[in-house]
Every structure is written in structure tokens, then in C-alpha cells.
C-alpha atoms as a PDB file:
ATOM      1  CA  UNK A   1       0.000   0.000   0.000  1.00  0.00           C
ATOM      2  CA  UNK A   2       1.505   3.511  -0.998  1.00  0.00           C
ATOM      3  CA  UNK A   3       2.151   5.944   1.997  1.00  0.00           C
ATOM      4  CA  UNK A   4      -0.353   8.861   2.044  1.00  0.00           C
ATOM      5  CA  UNK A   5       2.041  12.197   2.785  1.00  0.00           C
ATOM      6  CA  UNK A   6      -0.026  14.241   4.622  1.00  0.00           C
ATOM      7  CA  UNK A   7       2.906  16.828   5.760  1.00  0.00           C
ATOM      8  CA  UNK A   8       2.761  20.612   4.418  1.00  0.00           C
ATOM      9  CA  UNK A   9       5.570  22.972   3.152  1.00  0.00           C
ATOM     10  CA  UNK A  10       5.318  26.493   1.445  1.00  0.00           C
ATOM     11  CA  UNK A  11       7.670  26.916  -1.412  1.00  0.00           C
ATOM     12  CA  UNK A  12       8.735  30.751  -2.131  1.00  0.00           C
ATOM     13  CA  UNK A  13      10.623  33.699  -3.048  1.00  0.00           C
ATOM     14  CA  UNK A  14      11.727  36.571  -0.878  1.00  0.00           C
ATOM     15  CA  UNK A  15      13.147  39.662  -1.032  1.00  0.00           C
ATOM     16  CA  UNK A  16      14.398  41.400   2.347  1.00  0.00           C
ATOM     17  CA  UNK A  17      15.879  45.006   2.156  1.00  0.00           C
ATOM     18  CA  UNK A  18      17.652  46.053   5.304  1.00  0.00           C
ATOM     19  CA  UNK A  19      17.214  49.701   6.791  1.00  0.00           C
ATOM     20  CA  UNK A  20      20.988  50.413   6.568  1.00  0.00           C
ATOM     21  CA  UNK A  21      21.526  49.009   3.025  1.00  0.00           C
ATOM     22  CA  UNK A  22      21.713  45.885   1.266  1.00  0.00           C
ATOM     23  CA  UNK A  23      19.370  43.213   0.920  1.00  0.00           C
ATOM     24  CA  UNK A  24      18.799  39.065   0.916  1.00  0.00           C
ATOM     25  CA  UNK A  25      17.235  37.047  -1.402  1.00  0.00           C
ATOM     26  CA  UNK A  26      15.558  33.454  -1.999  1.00  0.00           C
ATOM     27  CA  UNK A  27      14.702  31.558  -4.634  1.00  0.00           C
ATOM     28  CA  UNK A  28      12.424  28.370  -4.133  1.00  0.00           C
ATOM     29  CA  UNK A  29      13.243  28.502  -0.442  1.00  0.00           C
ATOM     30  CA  UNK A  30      10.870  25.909   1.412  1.00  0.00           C
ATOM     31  CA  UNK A  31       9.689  25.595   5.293  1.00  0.00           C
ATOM     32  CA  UNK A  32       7.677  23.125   7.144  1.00  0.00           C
ATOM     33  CA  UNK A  33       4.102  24.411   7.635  1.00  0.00           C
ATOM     34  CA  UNK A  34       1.225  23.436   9.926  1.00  0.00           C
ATOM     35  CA  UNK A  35      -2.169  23.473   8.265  1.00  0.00           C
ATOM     36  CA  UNK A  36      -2.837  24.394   4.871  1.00  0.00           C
ATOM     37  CA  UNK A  37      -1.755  27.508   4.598  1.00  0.00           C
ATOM     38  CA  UNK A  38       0.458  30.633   6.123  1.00  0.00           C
ATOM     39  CA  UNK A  39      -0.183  34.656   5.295  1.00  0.00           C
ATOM     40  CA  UNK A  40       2.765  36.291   3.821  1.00  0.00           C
ATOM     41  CA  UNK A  41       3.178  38.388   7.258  1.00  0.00           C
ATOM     42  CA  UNK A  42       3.534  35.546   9.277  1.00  0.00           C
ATOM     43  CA  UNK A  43       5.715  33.736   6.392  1.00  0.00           C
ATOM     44  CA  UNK A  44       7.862  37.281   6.555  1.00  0.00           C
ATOM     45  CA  UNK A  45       8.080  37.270  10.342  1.00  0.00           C
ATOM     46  CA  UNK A  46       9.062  33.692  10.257  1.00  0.00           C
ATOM     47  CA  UNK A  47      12.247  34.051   8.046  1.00  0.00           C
ATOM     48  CA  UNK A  48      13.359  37.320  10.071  1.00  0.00           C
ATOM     49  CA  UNK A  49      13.326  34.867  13.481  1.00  0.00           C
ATOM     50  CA  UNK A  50      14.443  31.839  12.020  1.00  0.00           C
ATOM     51  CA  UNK A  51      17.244  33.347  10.578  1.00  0.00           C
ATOM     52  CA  UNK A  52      18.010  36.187  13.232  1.00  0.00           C
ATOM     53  CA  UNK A  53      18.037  38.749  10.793  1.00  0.00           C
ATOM     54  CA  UNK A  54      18.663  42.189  12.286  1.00  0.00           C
ATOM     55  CA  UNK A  55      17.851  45.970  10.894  1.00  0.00           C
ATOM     56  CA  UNK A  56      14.820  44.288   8.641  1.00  0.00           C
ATOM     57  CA  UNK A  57      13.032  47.009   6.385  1.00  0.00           C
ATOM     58  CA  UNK A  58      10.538  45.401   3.662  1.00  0.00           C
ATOM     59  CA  UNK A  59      10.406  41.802   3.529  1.00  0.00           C
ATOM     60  CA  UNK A  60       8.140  40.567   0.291  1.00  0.00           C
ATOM     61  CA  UNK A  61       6.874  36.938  -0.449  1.00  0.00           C
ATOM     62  CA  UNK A  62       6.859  35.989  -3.961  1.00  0.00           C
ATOM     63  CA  UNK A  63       5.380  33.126  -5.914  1.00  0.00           C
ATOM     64  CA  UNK A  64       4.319  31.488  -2.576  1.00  0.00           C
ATOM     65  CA  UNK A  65       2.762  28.097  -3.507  1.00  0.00           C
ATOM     66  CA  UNK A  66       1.647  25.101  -0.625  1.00  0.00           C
ATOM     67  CA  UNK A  67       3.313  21.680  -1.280  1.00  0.00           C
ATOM     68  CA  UNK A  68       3.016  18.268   0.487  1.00  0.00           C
ATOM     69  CA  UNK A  69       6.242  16.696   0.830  1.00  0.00           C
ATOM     70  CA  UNK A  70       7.651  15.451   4.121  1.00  0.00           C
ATOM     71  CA  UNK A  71       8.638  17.982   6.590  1.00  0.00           C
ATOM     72  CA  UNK A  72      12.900  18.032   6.668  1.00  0.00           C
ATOM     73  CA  UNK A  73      13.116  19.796  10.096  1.00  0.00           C
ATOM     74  CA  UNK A  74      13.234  17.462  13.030  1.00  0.00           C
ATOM     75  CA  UNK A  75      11.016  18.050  16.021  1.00  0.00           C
ATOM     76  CA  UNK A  76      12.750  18.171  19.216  1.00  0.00           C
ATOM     77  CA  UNK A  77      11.541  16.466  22.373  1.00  0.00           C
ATOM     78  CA  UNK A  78      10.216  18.727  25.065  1.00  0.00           C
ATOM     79  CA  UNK A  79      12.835  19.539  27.917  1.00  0.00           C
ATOM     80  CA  UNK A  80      12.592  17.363  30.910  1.00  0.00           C
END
């Protein structure tokens, strides 16, 4: 019987400009998702904590699409 993957990611570009110069950009980044979808806010305020960006201006989400493939990201047991 063929496994049913039930697991979510978003697939997208982003653009972040910093407020004293310079930018970052992603092409066909992906993250693990819960549910079936994510705004691009919360999608914008994700990448700035996840990747400790500091000094953030304008983040924008581009070609944003929902995917099921297995989630990569381990989860980690709760502290004891």
C-alpha cells in the first residue's frame, strides 16, 4: 500500500531590504508548515526569526505556492 504524505511545506521567493543598506534574497526557499496555509506576514516574520536577521526594512513573499512533501526539520523532544 503507498504511503499517504499528509505533511505541508510552502515553497517561495523573498526579497528582504535592510534599513541600513543591502538586501537578501531566496529563490524556491521551502519551510515546514502546519495546516494548509500561512499569510505572507507571518511567512515574513518567520524568516526574520528563524534566521536572526537584524535591521529588517521590507520583507516581500513571492510566488508562494503550498506543497506536500515530508517535513525536513526534526522536532525536538520537550525539555525534561
Amino acid at each position: 500500500m503507498e504511503q499517504v504524505i499528509q505533511d505541508k511545506r510552502v515553497c517561495f521567493d523573498f526579497e528582504v531590504d535592510f534599513s541600513n543598506g543591502g538586501g537578501l534574497q531566496g529563490q524556491g526557499f521551502r519551510l515546514d508548515i502546519d495546516g494548509d496555509d500561512i499569510s505572507d506576514s507571518d511567512l515574513a516574520e518567520y524568516i526574520v526569526q528563524d534566521m536572526r536577521l537584524l535591521m529588517v526594512g521590507a520583507v516581500r513573499i513571492l510566488n508562494k505556492s503550498v506543497i506536500r512533501e515530508p517535513h525536513k526539520r526534526r522536532v525536538k523532544p520537550p525539555a525534561v
